[in-house]
C-alpha atoms as a PDB file:
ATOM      1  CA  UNK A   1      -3.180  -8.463  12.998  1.00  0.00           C
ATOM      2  CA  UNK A   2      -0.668  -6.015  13.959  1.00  0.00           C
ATOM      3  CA  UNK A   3       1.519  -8.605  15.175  1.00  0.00           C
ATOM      4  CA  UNK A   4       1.795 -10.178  11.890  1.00  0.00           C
ATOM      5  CA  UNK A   5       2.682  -7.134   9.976  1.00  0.00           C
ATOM      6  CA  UNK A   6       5.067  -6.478  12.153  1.00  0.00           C
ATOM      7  CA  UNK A   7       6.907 -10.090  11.683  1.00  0.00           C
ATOM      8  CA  UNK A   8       6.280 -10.064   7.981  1.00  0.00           C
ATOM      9  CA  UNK A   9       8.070  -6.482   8.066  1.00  0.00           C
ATOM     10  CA  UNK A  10       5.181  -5.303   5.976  1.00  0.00           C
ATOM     11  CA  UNK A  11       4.005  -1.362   5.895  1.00  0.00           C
ATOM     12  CA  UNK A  12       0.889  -0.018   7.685  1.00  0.00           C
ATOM     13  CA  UNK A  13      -2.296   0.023   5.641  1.00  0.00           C
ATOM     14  CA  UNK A  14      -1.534   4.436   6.419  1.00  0.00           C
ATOM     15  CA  UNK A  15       2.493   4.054   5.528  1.00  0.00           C
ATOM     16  CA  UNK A  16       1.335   2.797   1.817  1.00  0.00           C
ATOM     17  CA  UNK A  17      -1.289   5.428   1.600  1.00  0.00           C
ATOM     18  CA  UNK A  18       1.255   8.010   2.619  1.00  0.00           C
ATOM     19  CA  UNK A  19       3.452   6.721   0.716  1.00  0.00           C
ATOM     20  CA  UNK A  20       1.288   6.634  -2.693  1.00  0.00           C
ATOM     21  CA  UNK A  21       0.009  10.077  -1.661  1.00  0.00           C
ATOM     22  CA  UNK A  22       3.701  11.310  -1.838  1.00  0.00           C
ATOM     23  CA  UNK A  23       4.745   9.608  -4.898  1.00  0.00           C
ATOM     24  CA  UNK A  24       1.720  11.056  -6.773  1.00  0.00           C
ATOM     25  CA  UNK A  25       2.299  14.570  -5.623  1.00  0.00           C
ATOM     26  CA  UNK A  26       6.301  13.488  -7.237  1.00  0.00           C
ATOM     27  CA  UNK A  27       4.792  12.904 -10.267  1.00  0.00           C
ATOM     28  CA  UNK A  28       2.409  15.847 -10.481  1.00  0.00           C
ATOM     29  CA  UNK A  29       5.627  18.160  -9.426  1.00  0.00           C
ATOM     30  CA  UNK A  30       7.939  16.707 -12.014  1.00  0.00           C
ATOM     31  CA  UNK A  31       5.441  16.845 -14.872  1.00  0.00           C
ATOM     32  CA  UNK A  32       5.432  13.123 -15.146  1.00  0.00           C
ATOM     33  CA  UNK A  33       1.212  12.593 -15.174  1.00  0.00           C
ATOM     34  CA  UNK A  34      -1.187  14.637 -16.541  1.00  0.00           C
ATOM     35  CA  UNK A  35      -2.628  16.303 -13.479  1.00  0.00           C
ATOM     36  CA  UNK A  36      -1.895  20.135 -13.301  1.00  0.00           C
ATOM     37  CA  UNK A  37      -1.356  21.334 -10.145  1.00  0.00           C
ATOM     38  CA  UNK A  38      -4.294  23.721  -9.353  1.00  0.00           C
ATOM     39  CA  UNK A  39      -4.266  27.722  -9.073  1.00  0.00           C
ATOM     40  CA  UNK A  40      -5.349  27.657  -5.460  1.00  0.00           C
ATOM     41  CA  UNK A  41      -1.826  25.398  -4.484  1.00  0.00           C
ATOM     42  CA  UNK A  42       0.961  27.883  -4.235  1.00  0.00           C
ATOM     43  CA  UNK A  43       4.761  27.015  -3.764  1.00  0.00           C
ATOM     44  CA  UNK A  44       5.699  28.625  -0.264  1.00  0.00           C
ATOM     45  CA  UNK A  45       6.997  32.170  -0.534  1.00  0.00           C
ATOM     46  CA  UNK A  46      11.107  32.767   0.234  1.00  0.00           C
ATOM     47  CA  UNK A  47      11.789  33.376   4.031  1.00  0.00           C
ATOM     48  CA  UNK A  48      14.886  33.539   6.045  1.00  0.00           C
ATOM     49  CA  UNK A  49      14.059  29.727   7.851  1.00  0.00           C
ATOM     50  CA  UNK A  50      15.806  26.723   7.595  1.00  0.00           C
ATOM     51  CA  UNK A  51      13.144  25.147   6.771  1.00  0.00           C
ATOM     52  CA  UNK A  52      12.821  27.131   3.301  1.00  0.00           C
ATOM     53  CA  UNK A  53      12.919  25.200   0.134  1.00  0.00           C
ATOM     54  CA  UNK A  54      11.261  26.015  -3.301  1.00  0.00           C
ATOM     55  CA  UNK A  55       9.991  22.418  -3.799  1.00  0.00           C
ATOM     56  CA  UNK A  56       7.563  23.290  -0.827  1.00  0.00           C
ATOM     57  CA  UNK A  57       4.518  24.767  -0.760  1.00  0.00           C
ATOM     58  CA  UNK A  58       2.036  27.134   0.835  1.00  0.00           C
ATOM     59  CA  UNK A  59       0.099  25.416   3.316  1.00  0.00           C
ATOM     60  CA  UNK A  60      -3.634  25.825   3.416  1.00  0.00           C
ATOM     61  CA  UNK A  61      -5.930  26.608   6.051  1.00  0.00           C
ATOM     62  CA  UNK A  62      -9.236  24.062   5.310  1.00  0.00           C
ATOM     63  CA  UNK A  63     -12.251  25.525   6.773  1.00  0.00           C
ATOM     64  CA  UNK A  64     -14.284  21.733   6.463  1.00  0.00           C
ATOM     65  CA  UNK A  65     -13.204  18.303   7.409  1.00  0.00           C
ATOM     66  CA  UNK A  66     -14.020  17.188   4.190  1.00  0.00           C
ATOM     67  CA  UNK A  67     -11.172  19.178   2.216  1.00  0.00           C
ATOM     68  CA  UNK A  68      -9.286  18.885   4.958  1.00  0.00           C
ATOM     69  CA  UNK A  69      -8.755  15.117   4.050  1.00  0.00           C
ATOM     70  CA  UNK A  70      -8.457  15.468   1.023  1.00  0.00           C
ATOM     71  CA  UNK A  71      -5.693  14.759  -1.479  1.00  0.00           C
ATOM     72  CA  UNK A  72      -3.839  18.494  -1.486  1.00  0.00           C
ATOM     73  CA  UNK A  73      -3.948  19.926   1.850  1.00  0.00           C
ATOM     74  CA  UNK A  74      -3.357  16.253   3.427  1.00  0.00           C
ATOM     75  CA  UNK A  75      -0.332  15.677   1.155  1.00  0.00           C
ATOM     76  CA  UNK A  76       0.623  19.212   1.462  1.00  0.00           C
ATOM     77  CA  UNK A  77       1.890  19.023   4.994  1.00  0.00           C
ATOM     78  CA  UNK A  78       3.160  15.288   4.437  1.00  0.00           C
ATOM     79  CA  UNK A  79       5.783  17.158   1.117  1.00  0.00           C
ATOM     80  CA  UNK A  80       6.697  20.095   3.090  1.00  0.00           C
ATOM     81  CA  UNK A  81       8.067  17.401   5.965  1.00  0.00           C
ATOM     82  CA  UNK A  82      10.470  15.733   3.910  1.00  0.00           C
ATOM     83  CA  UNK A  83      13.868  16.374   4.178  1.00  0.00           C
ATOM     84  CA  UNK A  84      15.170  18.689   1.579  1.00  0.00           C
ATOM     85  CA  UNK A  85      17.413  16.234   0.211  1.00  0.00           C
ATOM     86  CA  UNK A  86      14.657  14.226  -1.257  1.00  0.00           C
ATOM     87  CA  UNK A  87      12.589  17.045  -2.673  1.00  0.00           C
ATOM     88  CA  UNK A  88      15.907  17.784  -4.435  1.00  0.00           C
ATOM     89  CA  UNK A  89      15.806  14.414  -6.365  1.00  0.00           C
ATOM     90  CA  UNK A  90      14.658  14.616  -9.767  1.00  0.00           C
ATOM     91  CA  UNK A  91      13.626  11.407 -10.999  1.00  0.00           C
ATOM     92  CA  UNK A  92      11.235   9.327  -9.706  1.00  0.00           C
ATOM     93  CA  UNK A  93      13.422   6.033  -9.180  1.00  0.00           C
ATOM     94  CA  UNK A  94      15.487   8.259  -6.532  1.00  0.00           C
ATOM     95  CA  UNK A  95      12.959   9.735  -4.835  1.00  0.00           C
ATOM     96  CA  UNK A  96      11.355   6.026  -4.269  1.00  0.00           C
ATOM     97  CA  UNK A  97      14.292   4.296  -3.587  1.00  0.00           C
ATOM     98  CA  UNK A  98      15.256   7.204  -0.413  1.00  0.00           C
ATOM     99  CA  UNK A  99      11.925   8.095   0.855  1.00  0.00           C
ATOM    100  CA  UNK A 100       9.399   5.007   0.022  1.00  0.00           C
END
């Protein structure tokens, strides 16, 4: 099976859940659904890194596997990987059309 999505050229079964999980959390940043982005998920503090940028946030230290997996703190540490130049984009065309 692997062998054929690699002809077709087709994404992983993971890369489209990554990538749905990232274009969500794009959405919920910008303002463009109508999930608010809960108390307990805080934008990273300033720091002298590199790898600073406001757009990130403060990642979170699960204690279970089953919040571990889910939606925030997995997505969390998938955001706060991309390059800054795509958490600078501000619509959600760009953002698809560099990272997805």
């Amino acid at each position: 099976m692997t062998n054929i999505l690699h002809q077709l050229e087709w994404p992983t079964l993971e890369q489209r859940r990554l990538e749905s999980r990232l274009t969500v959390m794009f959405k919920i940043k910008q303002g463009l659904i109508a999930i608010p982005i809960p108390d307990y998920v805080q934008n990273q503090t300033a720091s002298q890194t590199r790898q600073y940028h406001p757009a990130k946030f403060r990642v979170m230290g699960p204690k279970s596997n089953a919040y571990k997996f889910s939606f925030y703190p997995r997505t969390i540490l998938d955001w706060n990987s991309l390059p800054t130049s795509i958490l600078n984009i501000q619509n959600i065309n760009g953002f698809k059309d560099l990272w997805v």
